[in-house]
Protein backbone atom coordinates (compact mmCIF):
# COMPACT_ATOMS: atom_id res chain seq x y z
CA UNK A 1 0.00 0.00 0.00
CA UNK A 2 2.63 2.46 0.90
CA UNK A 3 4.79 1.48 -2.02
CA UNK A 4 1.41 1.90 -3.97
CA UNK A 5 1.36 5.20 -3.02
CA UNK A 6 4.99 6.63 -3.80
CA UNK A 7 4.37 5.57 -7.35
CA UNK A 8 1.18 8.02 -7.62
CA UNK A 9 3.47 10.86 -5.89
CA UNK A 10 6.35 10.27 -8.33
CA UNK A 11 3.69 10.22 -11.47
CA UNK A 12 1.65 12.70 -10.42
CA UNK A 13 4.90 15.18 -10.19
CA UNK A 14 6.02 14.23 -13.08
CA UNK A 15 2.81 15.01 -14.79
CA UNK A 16 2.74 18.21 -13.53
CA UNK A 17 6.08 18.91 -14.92
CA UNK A 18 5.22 17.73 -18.01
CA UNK A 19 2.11 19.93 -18.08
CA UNK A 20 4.09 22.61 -16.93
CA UNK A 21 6.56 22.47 -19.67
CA UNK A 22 3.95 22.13 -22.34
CA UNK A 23 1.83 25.01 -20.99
CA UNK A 24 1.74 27.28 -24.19
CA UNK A 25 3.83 30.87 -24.60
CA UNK A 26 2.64 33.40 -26.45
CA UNK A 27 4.96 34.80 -29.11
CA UNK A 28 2.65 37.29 -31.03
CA UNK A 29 -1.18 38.41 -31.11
CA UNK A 30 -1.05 40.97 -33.42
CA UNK A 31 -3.52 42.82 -35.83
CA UNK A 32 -2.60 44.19 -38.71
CA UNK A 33 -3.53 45.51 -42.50
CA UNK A 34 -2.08 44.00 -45.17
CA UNK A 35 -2.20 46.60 -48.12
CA UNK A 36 -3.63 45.91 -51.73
CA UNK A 37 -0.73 44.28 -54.01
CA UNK A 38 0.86 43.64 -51.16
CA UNK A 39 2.44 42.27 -48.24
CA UNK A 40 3.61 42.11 -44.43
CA UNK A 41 6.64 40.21 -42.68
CA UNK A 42 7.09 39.21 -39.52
CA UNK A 43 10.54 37.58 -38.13
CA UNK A 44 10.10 35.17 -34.85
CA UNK A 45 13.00 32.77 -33.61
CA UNK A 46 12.08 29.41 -31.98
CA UNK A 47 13.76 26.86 -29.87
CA UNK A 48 14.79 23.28 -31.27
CA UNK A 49 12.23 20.53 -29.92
CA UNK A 50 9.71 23.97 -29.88
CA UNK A 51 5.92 23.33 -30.81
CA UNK A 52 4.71 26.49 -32.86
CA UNK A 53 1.01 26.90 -33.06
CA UNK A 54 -0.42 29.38 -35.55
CA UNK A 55 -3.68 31.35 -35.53
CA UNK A 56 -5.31 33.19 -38.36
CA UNK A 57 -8.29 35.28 -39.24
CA UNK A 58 -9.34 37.81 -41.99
CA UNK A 59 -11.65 39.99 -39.44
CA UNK A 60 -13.89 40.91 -42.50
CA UNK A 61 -13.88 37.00 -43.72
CA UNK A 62 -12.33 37.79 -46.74
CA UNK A 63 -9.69 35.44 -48.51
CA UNK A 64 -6.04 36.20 -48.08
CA UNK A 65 -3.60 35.32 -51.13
CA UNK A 66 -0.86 33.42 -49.76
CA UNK A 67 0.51 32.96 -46.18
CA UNK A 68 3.42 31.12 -45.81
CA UNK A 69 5.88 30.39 -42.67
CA UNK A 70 9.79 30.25 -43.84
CA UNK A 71 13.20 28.82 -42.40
CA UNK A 72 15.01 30.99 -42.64
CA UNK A 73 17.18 31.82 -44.84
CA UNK A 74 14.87 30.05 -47.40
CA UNK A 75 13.21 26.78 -46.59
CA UNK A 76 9.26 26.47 -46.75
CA UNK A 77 7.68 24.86 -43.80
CA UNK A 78 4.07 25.78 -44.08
CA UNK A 79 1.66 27.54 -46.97
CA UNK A 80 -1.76 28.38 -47.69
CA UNK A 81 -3.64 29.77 -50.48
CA UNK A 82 -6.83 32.03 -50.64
CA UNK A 83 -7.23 31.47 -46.86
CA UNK A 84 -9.96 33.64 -44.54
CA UNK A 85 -9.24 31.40 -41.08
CA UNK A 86 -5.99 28.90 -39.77
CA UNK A 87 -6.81 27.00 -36.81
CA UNK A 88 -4.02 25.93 -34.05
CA UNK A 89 -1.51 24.81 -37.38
CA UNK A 90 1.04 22.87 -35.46
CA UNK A 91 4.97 23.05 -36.19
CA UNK A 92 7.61 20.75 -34.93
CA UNK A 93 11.08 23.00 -34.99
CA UNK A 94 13.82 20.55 -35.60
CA UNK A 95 16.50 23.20 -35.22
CA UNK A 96 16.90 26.67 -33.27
CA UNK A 97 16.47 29.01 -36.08
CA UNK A 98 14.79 32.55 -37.20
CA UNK A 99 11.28 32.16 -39.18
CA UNK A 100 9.71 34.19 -41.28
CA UNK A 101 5.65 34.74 -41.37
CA UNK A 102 4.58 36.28 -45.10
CA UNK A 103 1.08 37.45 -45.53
CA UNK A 104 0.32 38.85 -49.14
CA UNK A 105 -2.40 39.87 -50.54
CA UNK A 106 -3.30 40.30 -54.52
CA UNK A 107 -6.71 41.70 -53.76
CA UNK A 108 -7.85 45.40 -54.94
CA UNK A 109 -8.51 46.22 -51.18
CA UNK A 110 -6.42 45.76 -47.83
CA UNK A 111 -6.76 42.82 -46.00
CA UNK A 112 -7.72 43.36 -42.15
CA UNK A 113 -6.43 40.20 -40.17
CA UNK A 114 -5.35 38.95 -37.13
CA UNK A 115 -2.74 36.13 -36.22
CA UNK A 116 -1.34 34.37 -32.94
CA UNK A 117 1.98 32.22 -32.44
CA UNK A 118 2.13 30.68 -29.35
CA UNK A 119 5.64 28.31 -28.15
CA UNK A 120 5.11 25.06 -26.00
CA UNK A 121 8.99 24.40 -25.19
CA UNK A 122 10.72 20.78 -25.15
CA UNK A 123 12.33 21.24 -22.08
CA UNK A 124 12.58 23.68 -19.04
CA UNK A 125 15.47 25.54 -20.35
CA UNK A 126 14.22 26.31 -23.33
CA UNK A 127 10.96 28.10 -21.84
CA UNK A 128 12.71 30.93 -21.47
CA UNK A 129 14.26 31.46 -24.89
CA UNK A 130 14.10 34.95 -26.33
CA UNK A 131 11.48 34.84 -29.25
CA UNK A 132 12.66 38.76 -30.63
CA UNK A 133 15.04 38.88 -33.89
CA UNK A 134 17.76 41.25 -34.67
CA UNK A 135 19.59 42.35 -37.45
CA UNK A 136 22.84 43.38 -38.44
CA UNK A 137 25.07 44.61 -41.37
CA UNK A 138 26.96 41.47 -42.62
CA UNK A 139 29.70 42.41 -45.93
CA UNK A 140 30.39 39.73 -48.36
CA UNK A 141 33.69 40.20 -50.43
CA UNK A 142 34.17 38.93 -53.70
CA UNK A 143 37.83 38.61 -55.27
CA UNK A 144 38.42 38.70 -59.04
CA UNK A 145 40.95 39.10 -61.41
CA UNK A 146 40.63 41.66 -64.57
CA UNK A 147 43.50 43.12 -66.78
CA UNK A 148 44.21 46.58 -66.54
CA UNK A 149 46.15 48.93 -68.84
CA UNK A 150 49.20 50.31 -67.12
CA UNK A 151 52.02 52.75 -67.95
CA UNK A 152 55.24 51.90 -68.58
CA UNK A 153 57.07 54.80 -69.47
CA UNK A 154 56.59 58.73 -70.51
CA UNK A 155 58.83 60.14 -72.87
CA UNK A 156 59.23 63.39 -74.54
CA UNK A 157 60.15 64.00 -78.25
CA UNK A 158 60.77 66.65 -81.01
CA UNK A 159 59.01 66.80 -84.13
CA UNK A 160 60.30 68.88 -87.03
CA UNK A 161 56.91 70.74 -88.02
CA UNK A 162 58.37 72.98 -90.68
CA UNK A 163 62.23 72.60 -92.00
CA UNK A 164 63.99 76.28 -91.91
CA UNK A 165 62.49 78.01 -95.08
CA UNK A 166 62.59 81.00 -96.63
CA UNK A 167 59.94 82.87 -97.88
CA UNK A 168 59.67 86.41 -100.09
CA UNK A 169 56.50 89.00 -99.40
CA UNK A 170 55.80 91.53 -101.50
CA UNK A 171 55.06 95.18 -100.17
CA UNK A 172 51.14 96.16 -100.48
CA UNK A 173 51.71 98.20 -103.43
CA UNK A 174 53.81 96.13 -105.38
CA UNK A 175 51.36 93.31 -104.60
CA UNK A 176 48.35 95.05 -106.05
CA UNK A 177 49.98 96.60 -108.93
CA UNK A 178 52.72 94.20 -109.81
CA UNK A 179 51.93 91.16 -109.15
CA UNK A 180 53.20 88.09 -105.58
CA UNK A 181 51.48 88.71 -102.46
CA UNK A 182 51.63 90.61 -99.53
CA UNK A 183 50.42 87.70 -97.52
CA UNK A 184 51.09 84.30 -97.26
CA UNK A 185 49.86 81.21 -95.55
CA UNK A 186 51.53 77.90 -94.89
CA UNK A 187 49.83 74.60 -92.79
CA UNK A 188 51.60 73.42 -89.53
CA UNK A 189 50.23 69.46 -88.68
CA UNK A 190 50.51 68.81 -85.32
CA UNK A 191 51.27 65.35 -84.66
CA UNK A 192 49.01 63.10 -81.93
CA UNK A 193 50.05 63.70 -77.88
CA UNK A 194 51.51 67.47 -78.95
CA UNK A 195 52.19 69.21 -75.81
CA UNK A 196 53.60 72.25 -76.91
CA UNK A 197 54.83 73.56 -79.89
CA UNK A 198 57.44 76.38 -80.84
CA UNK A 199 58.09 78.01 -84.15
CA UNK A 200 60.83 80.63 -84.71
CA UNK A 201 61.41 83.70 -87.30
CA UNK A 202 63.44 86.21 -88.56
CA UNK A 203 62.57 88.71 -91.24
CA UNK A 204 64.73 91.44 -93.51
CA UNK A 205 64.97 93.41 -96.41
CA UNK A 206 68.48 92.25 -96.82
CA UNK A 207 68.59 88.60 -99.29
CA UNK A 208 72.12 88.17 -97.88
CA UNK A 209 71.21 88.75 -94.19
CA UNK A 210 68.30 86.98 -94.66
CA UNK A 211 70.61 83.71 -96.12
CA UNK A 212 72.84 83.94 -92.77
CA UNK A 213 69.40 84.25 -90.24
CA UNK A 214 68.09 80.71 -91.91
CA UNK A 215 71.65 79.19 -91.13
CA UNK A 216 71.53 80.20 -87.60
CA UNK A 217 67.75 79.18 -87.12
CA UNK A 218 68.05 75.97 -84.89
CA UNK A 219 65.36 75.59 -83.19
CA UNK A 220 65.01 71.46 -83.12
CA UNK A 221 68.40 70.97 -82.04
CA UNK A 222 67.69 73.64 -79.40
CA UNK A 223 64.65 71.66 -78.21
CA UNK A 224 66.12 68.14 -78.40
CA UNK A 225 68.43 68.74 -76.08
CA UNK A 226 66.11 70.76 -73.55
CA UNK A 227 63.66 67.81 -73.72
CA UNK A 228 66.36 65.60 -72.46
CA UNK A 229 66.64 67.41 -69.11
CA UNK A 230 64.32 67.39 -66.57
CA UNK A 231 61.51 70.18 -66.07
CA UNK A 232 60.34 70.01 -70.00
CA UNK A 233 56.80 72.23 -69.45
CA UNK A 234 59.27 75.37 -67.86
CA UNK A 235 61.07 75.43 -70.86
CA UNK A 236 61.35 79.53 -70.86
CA UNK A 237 61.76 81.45 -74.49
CA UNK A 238 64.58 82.83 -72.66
CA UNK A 239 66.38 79.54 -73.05
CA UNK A 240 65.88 79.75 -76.97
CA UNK A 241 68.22 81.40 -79.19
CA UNK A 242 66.46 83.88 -80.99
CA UNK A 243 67.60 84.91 -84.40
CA UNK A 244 68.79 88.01 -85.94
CA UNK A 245 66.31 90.38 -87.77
CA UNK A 246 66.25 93.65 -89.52
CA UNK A 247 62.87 94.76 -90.97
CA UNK A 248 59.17 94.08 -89.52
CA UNK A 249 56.60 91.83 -90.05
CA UNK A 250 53.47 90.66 -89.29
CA UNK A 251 52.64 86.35 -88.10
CA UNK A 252 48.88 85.32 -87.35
CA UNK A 253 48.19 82.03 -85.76
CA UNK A 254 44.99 81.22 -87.64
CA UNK A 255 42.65 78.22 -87.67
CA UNK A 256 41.32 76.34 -91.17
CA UNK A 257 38.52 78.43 -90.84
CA UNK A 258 40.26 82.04 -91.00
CA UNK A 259 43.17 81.08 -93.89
CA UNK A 260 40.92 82.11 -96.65
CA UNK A 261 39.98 85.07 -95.17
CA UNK A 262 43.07 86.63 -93.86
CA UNK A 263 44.80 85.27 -97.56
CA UNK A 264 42.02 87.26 -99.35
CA UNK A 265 42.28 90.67 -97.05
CA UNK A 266 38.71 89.61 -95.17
CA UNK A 267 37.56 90.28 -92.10
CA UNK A 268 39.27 87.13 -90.20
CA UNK A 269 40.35 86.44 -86.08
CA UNK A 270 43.26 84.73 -85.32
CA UNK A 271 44.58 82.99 -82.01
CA UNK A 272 46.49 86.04 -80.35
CA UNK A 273 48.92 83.01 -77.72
CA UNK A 274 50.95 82.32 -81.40
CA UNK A 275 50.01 85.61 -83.26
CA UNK A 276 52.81 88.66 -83.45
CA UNK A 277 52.93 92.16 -84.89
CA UNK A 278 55.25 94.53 -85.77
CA UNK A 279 58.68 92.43 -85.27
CA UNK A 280 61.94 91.90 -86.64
CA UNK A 281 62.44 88.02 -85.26
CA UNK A 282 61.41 86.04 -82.52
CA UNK A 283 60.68 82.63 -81.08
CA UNK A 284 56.89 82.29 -80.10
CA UNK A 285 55.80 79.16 -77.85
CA UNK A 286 51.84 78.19 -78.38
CA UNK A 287 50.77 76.28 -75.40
CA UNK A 288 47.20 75.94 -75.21
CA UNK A 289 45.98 76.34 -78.77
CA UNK A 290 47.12 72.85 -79.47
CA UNK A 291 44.30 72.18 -82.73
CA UNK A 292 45.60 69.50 -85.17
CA UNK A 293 45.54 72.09 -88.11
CA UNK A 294 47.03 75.44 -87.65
CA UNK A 295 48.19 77.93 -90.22
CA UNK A 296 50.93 80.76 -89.91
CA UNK A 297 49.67 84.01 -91.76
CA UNK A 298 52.27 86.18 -92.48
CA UNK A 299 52.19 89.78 -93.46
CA UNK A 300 54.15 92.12 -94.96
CA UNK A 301 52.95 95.90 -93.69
CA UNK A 302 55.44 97.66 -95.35
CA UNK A 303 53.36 99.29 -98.50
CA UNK A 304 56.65 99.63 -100.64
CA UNK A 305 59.29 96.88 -99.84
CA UNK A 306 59.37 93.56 -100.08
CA UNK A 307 60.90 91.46 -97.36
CA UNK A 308 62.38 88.13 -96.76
CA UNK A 309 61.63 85.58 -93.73
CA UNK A 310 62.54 82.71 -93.11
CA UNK A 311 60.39 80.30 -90.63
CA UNK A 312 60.91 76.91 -88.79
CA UNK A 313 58.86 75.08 -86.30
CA UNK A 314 58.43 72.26 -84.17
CA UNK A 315 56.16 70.68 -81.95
CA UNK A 316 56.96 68.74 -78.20
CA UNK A 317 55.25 65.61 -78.23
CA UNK A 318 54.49 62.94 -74.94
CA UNK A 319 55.28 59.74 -76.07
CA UNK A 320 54.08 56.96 -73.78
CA UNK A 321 54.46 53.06 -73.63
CA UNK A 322 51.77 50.85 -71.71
CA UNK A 323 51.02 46.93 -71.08
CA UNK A 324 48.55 45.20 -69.47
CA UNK A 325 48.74 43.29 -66.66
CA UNK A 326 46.32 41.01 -64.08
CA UNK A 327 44.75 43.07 -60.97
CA UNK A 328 42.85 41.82 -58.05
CA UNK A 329 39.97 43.94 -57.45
CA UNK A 330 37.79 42.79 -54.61
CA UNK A 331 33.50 43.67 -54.67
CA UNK A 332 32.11 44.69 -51.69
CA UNK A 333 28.60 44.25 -50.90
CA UNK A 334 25.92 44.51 -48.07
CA UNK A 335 23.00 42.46 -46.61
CA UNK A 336 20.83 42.13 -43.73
CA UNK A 337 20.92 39.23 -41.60
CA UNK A 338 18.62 38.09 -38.94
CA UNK A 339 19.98 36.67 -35.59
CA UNK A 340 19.13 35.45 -32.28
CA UNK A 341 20.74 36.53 -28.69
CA UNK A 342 20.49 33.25 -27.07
């Protein structure tokens, strides 16, 4: 009898710790609107060996689209189509995890409903687990490999633009009532990656004087051996020998545009950084007015002598030499993930 009786007290404990631990907690009882073409999420983290029972109700008893209880990151436990009403849905959580409640709704109108998740734990330590999910900022880096243009070297050169040559200009009279021309044009090509380009010029009544100014005019070996040193964009006119000179004229740096114009006494502009009036000789650097095609105008403005020029120029070019080669570049990107602070 009194053995009898232990074995009711031991049973009857232990079924009132088993109906202790399977007493139900309640995880959410929420209302809420789920908009037209659309939907609402809800995040909830469970307990391994935790029963989840689910509650649902359209208050207006109207069908919902789809509601469907996730896995997470993506593994379907539970769905339902066009439902108005879920009764106590049971699900066995095999492992501690974050799920993810979906209600959508395809309907022209909102959808008003109302669900409840309730928790009956496996075990007494688990009835306390913390349902709430958090997020944080988690960066995934990719690594690839691309080829990539690289520079190998810069170099700068000299490029003869025109040889030293020598030129005759009438006077304004002479050219309207004799005959030649009082104004002359002649191209300058700049080749590709010009930096800078220089032309020098010496003018003179004198045919003699104006033989020895075209043997001094060297202007490319001048350059050649500046470009070798260091410092090749403060190359001063200063440093340039400038030739000698006796009688004035007049050089326009002119565009395609203006040749025919300023050849035919029109109205024409010209680019005043490689233009000069009024000299004997000089050595003019153009910097900035780097177009492929440039023409030198040059005018005599004497109206009753002739005079000789002579004229040589050359341009600066960067010459550079590139490969390819393999880079690592590494993308960066961001998500959200859910976690649990158990």
């Amino acid at each position: 009898m009194k053995g009898s009786f232990c074995t009711l007290f031991v049973a009857l404990l232990l079924n009132l710790q088993l109906n202790a631990q399977r007493t139900a907690i309640d995880v959410a009882d929420n209302t809420l609107k789920v908009p037209a073409f659309g939907e609402e999420i809800f995040y909830y983290g469970f307990a391994e060996g935790d029963k989840v029972i689910f509650n649902f109700e359209e208050l207006k008893g109207k069908e919902l689209k789809e509601i469907e209880i996730i896995e997470m990151p993506a593994q379907s436990k539970f769905m339902d189509y066009k439902t108005k009403k879920i009764e106590n849905k049971t699900l066995e959580i095999t492992k501690t995890g974050v799920y993810k409640f979906r209600f959508a709704n395809t309907g022209l109108g909102g959808r008003i409903c109302k669900f409840k998740i309730q928790r009956i734990p496996a075990t007494e330590t688990s009835k306390n687990f913390n349902c709430s999910v958090y997020w944080r900022t988690v960066f995934d880096t990719i690594q690839r490999t691309e080829q990539e243009r690289y520079l190998i070297s810069q170099q700068y050169k000299t490029v003869q633009l025109l040889e030293p040559s020598q030129y005759y200009i009438n006077s304004g009279s002479h050219a309207t009532w004799k005959g030649g021309k009082s104004r002359i044009t002649m191209p300058v090509i700049l080749p590709k990656n010009t930096v800078e380009w220089y032309y020098t010029f010496s003018a003179t009544r004198n045919e003699q004087g104006i033989d020895a100014a075209k043997k001094s005019l060297n202007l490319m070996r001048q350059l050649t051996t500046l470009v070798a040193m260091p410092g090749i964009l403060n190359i001063g006119i200063g440093m340039l020998t400038t030739p000698p000179g006796g009688n004035v004229c007049d050089v326009f740096l002119l565009d395609a545009e203006n040749r025919n114009p300023f050849e035919e006494k029109l109205e024409y502009r010209f680019k005043p950084e490689g233009s000069r009036e009024n000299i004997t000789s000089g050595v003019v650097k153009i910097k900035s007015s780097l177009f492929q095609v440039n023409y030198l105008g040059i005018r005599n403005p004497d109206a009753s002598y002739g005079v000789h020029i002579v004229i040589e120029a050359v341009a600066i070019t960067m010459e550079e030499k590139w490969d390819v080669r393999d880079v690592i570049k590494y993308d960066v990107s961001s998500r959200q993930e859910a976690y649990l602070k158990n």
